[in-house]
Protein backbone atom coordinates (compact mmCIF):
# COMPACT_ATOMS: atom_id res chain seq x y z
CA UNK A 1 65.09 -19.02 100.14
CA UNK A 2 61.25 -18.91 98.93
CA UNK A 3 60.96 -17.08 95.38
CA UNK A 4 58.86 -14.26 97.05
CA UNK A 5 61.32 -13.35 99.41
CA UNK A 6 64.13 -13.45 97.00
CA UNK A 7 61.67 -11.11 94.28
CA UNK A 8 61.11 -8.62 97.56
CA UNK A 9 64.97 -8.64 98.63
CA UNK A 10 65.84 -8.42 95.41
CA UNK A 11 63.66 -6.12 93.51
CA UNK A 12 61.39 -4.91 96.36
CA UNK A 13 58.07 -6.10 94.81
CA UNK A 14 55.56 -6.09 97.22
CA UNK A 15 52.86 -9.09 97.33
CA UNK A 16 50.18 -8.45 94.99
CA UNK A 17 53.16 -7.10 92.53
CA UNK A 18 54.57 -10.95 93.12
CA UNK A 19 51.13 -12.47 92.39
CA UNK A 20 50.80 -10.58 89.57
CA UNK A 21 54.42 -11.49 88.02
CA UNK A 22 53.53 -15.40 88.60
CA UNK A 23 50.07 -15.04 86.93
CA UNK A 24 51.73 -13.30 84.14
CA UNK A 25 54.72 -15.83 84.02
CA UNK A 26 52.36 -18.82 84.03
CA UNK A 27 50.19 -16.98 81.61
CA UNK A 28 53.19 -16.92 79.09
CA UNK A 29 53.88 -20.90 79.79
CA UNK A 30 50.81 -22.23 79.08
CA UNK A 31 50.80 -19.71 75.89
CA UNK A 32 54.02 -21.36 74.90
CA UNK A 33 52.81 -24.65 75.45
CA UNK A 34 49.71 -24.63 73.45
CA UNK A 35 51.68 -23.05 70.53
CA UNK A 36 54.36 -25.87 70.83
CA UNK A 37 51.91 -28.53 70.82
CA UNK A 38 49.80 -27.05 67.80
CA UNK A 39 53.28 -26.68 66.28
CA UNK A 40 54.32 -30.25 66.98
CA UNK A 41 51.17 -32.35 66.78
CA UNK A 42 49.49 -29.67 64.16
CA UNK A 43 45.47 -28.45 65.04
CA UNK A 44 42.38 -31.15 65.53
CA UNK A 45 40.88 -31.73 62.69
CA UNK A 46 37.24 -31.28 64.77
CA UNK A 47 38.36 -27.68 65.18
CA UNK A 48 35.46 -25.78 62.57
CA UNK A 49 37.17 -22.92 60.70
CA UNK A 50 34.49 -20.22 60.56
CA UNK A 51 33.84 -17.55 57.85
CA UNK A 52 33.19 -14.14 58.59
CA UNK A 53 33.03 -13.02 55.21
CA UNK A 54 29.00 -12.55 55.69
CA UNK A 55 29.35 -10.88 58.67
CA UNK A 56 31.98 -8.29 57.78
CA UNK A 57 30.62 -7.67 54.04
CA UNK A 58 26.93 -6.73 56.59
CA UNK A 59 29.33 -4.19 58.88
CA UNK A 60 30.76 -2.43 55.18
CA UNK A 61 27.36 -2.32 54.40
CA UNK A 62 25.47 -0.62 57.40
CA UNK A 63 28.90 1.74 57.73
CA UNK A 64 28.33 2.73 54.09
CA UNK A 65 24.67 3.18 55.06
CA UNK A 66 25.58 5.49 58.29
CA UNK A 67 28.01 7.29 56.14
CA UNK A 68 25.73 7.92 53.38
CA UNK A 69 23.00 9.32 55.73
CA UNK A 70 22.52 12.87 56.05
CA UNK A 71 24.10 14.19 59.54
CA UNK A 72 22.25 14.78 62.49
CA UNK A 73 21.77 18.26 62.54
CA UNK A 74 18.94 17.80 59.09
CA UNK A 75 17.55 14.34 60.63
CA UNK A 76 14.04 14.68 61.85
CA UNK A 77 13.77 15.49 65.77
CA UNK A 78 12.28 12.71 68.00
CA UNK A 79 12.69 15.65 71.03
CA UNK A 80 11.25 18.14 71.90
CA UNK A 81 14.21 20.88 70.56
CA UNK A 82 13.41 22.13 66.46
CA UNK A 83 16.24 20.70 64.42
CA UNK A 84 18.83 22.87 63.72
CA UNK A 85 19.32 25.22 60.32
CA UNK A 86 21.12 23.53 57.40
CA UNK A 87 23.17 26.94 56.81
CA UNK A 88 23.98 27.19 60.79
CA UNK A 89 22.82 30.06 63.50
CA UNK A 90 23.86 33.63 62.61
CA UNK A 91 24.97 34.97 66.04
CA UNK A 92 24.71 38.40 65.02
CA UNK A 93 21.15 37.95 64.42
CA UNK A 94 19.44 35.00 66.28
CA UNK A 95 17.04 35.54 68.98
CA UNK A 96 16.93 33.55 71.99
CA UNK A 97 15.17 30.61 70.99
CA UNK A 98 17.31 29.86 67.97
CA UNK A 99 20.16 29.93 70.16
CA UNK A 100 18.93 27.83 72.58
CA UNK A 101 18.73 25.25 69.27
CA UNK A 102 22.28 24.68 70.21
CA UNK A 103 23.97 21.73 72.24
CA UNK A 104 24.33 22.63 75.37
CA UNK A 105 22.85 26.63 75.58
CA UNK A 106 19.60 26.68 77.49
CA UNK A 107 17.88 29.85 78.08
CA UNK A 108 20.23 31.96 80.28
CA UNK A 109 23.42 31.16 78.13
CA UNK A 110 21.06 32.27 75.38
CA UNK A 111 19.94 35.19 76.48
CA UNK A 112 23.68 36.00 78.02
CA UNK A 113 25.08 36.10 74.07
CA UNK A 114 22.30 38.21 73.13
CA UNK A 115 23.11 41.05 76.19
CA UNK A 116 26.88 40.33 74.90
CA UNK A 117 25.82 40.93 71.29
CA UNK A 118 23.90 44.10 72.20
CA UNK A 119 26.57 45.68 74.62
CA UNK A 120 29.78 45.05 72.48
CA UNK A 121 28.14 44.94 69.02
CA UNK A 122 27.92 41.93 66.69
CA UNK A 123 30.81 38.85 66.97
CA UNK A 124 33.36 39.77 64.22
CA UNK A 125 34.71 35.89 64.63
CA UNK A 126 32.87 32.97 66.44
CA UNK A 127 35.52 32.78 68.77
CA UNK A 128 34.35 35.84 70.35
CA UNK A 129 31.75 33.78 71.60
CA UNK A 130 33.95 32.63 74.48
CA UNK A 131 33.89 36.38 75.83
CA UNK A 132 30.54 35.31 76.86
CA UNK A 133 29.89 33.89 80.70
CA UNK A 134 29.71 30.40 80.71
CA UNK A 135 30.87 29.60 77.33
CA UNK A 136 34.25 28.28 77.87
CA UNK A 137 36.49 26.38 75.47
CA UNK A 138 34.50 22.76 75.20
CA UNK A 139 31.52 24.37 74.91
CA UNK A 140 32.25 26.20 72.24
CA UNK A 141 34.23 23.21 70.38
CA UNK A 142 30.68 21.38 70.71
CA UNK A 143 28.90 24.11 69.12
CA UNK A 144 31.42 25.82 66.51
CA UNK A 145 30.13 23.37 63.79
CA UNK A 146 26.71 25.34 63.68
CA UNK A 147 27.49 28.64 64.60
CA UNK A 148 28.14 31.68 61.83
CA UNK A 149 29.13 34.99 61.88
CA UNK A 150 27.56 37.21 58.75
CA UNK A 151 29.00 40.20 58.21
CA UNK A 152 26.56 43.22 57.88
């Protein structure tokens, strides 16, 4: 009986799920094999061992740099949106156009929270925010880190 047909009787693998087992399988072999002969017969001594010390002591470096740096909210703007305020928007007080200095709110959305803001009075928690049509949950997880509510 051919292996194939005994893996489909037997376990009802279908072809590519057979094809896949042998790769694997094989895979493993040679694995074995290499390791057994490096094991055995020890590595060629033309095999250069490489140093990444320079290399990894550049990556601490330039992650130390990005760390260090101040976040991207109070870098310069290469766009054409203002940068956002260090202390955050007030949404009890922003107009439109400082709103619309947030991810993701464009004019309507902006001028939707202000309507909100004057119909039900001003946001006694930022999570009010979500009252507002088309602010929903991930929209208002990408903007939470620059909104504030003062109270009066």
């Amino acid at each position: 009986m051919r292996l194939s047909a005994w893996l489909q009787e037997r376990f009802g693998f279908t072809h590519s799920e057979i094809v896949v087992i042998l790769f694997l399988s094989l895979t493993f072999c040679a694995g074995n094999a290499v390791k057994l002969y490096r094991e055995t017969w020890g590595s060629s001594p033309t095999v250069p061992q490489f140093d990444y010390s320079d290399a990894d002591s550049e990556f601490v470096a330039r992650s130390r740099s990005l760390l260090a740096s101040p976040p991207l909210s109070s870098r310069p703007s290469t766009g054409a949106k203002p940068r956002l305020p260090s202390m955050g928007i007030d949404l009890n007080s922003a107009s439109v156009d400082q709103l619309m200095l947030l991810p993701g709110i464009g004019r309507s959305t902006a001028e939707k929270i202000v309507a909100y803001r004057s119909e039900h009075g001003p946001f006694s928690d930022p999570r009010k925010l979500m009252n507002v049509k088309g602010i929903g949950s991930k929209k208002f997880e990408k903007i939470k880190p620059f909104i504030r509510t003062d109270e009066r």
